[in-house]
N, C-alpha and C. Protein backbone atom coordinates (compact mmCIF):
# COMPACT_ATOMS: atom_id res chain seq x y z
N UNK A 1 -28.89 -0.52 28.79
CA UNK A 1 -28.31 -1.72 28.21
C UNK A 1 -27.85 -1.43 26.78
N UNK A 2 -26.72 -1.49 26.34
CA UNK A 2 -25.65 -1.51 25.25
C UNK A 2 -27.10 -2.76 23.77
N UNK A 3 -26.98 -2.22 22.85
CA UNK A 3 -27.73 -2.80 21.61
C UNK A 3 -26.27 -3.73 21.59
N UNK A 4 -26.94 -4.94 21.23
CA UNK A 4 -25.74 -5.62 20.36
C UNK A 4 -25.18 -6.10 19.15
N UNK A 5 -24.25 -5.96 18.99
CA UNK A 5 -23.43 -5.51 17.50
C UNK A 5 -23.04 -6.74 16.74
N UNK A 6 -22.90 -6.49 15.55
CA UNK A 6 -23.06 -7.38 14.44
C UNK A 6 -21.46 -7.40 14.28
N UNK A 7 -20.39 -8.43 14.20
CA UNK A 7 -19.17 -8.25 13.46
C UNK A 7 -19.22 -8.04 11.65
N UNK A 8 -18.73 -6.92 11.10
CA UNK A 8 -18.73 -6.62 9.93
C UNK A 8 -17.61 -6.18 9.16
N UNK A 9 -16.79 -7.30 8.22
CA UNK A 9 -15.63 -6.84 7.03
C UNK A 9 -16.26 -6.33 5.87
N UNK A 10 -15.72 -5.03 5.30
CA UNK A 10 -16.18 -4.92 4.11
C UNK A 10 -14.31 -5.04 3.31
N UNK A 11 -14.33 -5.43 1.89
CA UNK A 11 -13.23 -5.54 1.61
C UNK A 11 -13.38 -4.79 0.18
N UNK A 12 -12.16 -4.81 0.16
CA UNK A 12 -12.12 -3.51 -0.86
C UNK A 12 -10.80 -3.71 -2.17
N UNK A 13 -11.04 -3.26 -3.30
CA UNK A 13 -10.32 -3.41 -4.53
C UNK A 13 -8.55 -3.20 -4.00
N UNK A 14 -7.92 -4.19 -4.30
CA UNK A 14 -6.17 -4.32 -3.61
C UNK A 14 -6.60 -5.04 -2.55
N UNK A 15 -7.38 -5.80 -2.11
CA UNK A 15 -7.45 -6.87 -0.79
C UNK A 15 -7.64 -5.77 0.46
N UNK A 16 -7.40 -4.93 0.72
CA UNK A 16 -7.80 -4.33 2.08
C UNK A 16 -9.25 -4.51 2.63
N UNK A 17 -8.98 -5.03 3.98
CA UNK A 17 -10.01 -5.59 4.76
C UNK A 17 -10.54 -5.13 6.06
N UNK A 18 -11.73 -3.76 5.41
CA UNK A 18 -11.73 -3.13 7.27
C UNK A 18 -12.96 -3.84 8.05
N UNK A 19 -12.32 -4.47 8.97
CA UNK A 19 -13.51 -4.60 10.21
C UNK A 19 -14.45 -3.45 10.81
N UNK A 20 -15.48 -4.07 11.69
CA UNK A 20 -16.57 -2.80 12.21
C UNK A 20 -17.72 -3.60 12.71
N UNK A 21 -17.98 -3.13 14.29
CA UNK A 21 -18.90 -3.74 15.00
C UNK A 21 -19.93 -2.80 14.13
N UNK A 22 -21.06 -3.49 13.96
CA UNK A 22 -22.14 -2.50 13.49
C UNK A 22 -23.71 -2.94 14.08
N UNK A 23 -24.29 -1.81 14.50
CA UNK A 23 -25.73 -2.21 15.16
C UNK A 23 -26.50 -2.89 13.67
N UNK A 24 -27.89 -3.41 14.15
CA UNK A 24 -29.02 -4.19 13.13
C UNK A 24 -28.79 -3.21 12.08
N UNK A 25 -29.67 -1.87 12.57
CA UNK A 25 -29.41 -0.73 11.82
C UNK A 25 -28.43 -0.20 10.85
N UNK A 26 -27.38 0.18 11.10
CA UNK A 26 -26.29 0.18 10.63
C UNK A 26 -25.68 -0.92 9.62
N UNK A 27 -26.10 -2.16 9.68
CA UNK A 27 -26.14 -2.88 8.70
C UNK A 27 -27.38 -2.71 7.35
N UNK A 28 -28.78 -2.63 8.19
CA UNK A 28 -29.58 -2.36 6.87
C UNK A 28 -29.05 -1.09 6.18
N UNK A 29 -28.52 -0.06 6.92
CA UNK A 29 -28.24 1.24 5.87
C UNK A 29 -27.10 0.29 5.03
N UNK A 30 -26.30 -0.13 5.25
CA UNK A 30 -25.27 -0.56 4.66
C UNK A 30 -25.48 -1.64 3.50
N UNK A 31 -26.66 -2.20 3.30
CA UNK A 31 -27.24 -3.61 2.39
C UNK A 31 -27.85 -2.66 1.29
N UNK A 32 -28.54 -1.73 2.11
CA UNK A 32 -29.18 -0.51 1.19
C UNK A 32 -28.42 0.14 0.36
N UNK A 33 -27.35 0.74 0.88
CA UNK A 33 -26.15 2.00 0.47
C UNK A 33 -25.71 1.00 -0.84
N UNK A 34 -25.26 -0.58 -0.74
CA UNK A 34 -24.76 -0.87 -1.71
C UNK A 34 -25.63 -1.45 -3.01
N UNK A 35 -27.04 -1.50 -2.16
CA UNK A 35 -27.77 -1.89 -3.65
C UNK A 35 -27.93 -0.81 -4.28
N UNK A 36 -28.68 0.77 -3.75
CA UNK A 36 -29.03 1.76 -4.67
C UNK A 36 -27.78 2.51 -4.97
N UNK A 37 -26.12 1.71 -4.48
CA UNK A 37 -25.29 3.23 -5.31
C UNK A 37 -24.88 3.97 -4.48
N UNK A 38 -25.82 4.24 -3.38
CA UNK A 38 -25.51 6.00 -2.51
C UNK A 38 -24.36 6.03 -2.08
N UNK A 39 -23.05 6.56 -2.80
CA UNK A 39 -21.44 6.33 -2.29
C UNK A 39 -21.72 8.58 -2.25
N UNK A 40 -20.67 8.43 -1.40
CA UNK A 40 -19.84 7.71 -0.31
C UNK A 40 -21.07 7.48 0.94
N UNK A 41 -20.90 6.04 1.53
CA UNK A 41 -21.12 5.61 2.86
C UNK A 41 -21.14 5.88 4.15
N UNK A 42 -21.71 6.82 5.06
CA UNK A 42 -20.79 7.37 6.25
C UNK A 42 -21.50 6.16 7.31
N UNK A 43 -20.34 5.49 8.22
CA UNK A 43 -21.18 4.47 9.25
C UNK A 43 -20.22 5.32 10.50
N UNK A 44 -20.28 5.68 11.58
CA UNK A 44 -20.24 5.96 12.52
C UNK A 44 -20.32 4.94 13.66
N UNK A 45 -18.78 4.25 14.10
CA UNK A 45 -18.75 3.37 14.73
C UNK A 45 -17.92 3.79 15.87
N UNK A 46 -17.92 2.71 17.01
CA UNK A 46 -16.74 2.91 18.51
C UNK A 46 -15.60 4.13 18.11
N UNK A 47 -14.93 3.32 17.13
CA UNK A 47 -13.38 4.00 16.36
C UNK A 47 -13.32 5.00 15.92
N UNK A 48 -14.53 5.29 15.41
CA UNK A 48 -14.99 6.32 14.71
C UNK A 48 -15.27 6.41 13.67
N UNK A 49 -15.45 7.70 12.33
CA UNK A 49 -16.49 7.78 10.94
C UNK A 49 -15.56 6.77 10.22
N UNK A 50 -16.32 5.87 9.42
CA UNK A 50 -16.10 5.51 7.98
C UNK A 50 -16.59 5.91 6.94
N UNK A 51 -16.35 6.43 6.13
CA UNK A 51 -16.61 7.27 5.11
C UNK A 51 -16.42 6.34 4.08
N UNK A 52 -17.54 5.26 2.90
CA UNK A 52 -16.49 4.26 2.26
C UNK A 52 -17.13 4.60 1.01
N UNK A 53 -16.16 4.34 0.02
CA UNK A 53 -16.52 4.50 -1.57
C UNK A 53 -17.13 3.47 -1.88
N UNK A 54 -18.58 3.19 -1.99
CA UNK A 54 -18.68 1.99 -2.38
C UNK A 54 -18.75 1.08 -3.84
N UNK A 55 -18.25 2.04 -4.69
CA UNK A 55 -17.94 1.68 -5.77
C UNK A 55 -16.32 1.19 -6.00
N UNK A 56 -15.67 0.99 -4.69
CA UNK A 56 -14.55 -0.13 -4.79
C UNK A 56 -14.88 -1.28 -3.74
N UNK A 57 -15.81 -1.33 -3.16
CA UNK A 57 -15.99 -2.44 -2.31
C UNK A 57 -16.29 -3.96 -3.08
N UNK A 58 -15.58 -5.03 -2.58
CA UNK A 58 -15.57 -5.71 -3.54
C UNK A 58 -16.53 -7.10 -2.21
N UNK A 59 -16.35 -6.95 -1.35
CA UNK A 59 -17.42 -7.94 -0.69
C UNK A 59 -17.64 -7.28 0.60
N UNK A 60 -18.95 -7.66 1.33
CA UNK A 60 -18.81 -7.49 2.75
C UNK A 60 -19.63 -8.53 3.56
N UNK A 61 -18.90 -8.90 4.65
CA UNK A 61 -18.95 -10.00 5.06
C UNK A 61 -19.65 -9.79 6.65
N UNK A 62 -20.87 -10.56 7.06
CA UNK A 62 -21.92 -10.23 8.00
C UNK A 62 -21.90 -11.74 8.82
N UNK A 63 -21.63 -11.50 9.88
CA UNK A 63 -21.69 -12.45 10.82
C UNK A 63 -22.80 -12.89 10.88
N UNK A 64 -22.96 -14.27 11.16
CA UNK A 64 -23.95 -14.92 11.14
C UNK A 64 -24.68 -14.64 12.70
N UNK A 65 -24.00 -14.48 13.35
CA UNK A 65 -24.25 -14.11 14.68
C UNK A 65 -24.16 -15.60 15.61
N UNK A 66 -23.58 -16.54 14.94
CA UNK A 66 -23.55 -18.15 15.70
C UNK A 66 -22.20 -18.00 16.73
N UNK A 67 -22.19 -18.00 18.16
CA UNK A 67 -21.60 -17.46 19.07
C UNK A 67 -21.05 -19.44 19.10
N UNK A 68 -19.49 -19.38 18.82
CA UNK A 68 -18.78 -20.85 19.18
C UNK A 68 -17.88 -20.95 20.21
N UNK A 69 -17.97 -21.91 20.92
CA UNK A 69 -16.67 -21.94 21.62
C UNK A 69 -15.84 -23.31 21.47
N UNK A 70 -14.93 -23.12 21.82
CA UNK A 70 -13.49 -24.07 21.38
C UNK A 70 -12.74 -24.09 19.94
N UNK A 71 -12.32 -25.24 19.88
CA UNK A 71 -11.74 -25.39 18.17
C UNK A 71 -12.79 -25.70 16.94
């Protein structure tokens, strides 16, 4: 059975906005990576490596995980 994945934008200095399914895991490294500093970032997703500077990341945005349907 497939772990299930978190939807995750991190956005970055000039507005660029990369998406990324990311496991539980993969998010705590990532909450971590940006409090202590540790740049560059490597997350290893479907698409493949992200490698991110995180000293231009300017937000990142974590699904709440609230599954909606309709308008």
């Amino acid at each position: 059975m497939a772990s299930e994945k978190t939807s995750v934008e991190v956005g970055f200095e000039g507005g660029q906005v990369i998406p990324a399914r990311l496991t539980d895991g993969q998010v705590k490294d990532l909450r971590k990576a940006l409090k202590t500093g540790d740049s560059p970032h490597e997350i290893e997703t479907e698409e493949g490596v992200l490698l991110i500077d995180l000293g231009k990341v300017i937000f990142v945005r974590i699904s709440s995980g609230a599954k909606t349907v309709g308008f």
